[in-house]
C-alpha atoms as a PDB file:
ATOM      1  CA  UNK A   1      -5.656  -4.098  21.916  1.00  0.00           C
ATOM      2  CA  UNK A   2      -8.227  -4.769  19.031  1.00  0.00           C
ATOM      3  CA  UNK A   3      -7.770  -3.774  15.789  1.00  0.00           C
ATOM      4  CA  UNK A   4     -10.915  -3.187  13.229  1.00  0.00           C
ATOM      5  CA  UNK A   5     -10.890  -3.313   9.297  1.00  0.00           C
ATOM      6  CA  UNK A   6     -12.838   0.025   8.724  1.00  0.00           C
ATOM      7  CA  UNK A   7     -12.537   0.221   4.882  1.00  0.00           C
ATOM      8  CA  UNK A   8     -12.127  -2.174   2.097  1.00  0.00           C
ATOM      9  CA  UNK A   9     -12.003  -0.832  -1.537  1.00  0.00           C
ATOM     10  CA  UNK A  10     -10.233   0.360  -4.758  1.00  0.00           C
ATOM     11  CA  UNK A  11      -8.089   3.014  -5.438  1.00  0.00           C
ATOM     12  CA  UNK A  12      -9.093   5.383  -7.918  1.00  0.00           C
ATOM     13  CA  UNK A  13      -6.036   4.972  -9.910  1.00  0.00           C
ATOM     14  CA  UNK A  14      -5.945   1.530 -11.059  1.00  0.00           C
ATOM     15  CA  UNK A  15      -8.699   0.263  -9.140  1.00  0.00           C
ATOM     16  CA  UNK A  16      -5.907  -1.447  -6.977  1.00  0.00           C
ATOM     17  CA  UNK A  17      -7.547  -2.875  -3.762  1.00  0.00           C
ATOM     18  CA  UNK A  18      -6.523  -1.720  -0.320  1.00  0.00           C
ATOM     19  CA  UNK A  19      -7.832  -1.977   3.315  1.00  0.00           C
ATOM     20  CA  UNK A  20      -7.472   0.449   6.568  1.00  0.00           C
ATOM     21  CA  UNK A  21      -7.766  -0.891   9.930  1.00  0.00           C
ATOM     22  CA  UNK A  22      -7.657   1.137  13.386  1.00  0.00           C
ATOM     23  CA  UNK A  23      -6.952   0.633  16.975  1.00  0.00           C
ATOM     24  CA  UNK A  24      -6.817   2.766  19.336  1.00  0.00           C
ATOM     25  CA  UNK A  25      -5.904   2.824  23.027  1.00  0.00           C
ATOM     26  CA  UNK A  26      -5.237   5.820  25.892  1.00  0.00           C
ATOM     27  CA  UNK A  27      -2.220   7.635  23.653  1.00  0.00           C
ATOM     28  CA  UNK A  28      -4.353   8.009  21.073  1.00  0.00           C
ATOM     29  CA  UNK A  29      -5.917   5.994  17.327  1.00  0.00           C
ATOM     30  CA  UNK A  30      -3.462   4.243  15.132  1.00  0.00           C
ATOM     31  CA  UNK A  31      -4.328   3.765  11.425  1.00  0.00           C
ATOM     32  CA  UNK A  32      -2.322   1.905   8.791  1.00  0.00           C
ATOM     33  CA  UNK A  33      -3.302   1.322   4.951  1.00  0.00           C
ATOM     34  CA  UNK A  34      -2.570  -1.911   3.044  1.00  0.00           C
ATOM     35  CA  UNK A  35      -2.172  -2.033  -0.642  1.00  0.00           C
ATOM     36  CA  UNK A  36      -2.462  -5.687  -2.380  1.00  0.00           C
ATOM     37  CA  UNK A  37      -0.026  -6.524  -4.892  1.00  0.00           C
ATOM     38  CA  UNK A  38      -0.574  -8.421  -8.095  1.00  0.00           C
ATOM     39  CA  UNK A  39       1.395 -11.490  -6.370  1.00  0.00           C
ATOM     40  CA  UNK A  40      -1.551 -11.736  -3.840  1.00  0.00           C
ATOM     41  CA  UNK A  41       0.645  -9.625  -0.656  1.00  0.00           C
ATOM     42  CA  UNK A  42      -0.158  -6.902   1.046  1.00  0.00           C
ATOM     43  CA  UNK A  43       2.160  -4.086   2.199  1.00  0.00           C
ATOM     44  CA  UNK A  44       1.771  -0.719   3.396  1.00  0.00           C
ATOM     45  CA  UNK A  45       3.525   0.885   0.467  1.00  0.00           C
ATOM     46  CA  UNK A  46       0.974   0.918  -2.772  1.00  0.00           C
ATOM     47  CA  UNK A  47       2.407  -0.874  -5.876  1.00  0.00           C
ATOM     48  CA  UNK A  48       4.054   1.260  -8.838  1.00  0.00           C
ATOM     49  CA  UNK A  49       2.539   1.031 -11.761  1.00  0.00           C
ATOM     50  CA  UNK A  50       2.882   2.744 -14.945  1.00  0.00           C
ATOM     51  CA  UNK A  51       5.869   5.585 -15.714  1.00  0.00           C
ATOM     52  CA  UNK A  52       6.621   5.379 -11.674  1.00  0.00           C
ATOM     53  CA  UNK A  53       7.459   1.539 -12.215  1.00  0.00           C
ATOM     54  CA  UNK A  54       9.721   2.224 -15.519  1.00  0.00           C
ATOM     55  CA  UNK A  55      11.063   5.173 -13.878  1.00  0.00           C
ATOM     56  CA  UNK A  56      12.174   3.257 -10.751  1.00  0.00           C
ATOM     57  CA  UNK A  57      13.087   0.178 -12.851  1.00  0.00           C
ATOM     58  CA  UNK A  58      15.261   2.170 -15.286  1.00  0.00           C
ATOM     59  CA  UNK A  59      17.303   4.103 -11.837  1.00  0.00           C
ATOM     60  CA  UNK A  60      17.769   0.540 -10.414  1.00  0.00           C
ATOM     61  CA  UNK A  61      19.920  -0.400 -13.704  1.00  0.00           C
ATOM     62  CA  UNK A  62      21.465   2.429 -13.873  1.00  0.00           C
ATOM     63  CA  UNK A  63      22.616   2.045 -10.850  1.00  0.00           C
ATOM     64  CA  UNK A  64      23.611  -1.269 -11.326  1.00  0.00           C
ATOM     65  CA  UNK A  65      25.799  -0.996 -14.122  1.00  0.00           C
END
C-alpha cells in the first residue's frame, strides 16, 4: 500500500512544522498529521507550547507531590 506526503508546512501558531501523508486502499483514504518537535521527532500529537505547556507541567507536579 503506498503512502504519499501531500503537505509539508507551518502551523499558524508558532510556525511549528508538520507533514500529512495519505494512502488509501478499497475501505477507504487514511490520513495522519505529524508535528516535529524541537528535539528533531515527529509524532502525531503537536507540541505544547506556551500556557498549555505550564498548564500541563504545573498538573504533572501536582500530581506528583
Amino acid at each position: 500500500m503506498p503512502v504519499h506526503l501531500t503537505e509539508f508546512s507551518r502551523t499558524r501558531r508558532g510556525g511549528g512544522r508538520y507533514l500529512r501523508v495519505e494512502t488509501s486502499s478499497g475501505h477507504g483514504a487514511r490520513v495522519l498529521f505529524f508535528f516535529r518537535y524541537d528535539d528533531g521527532n515527529w509524532c502525531v500529537f503537536p507540541p505544547m507550547t506556551g500556557y498549555k505547556a505550564r498548564a500541563a507541567d504545573n498538573e504533572v507536579k501536582t500530581r506528583c507531590r
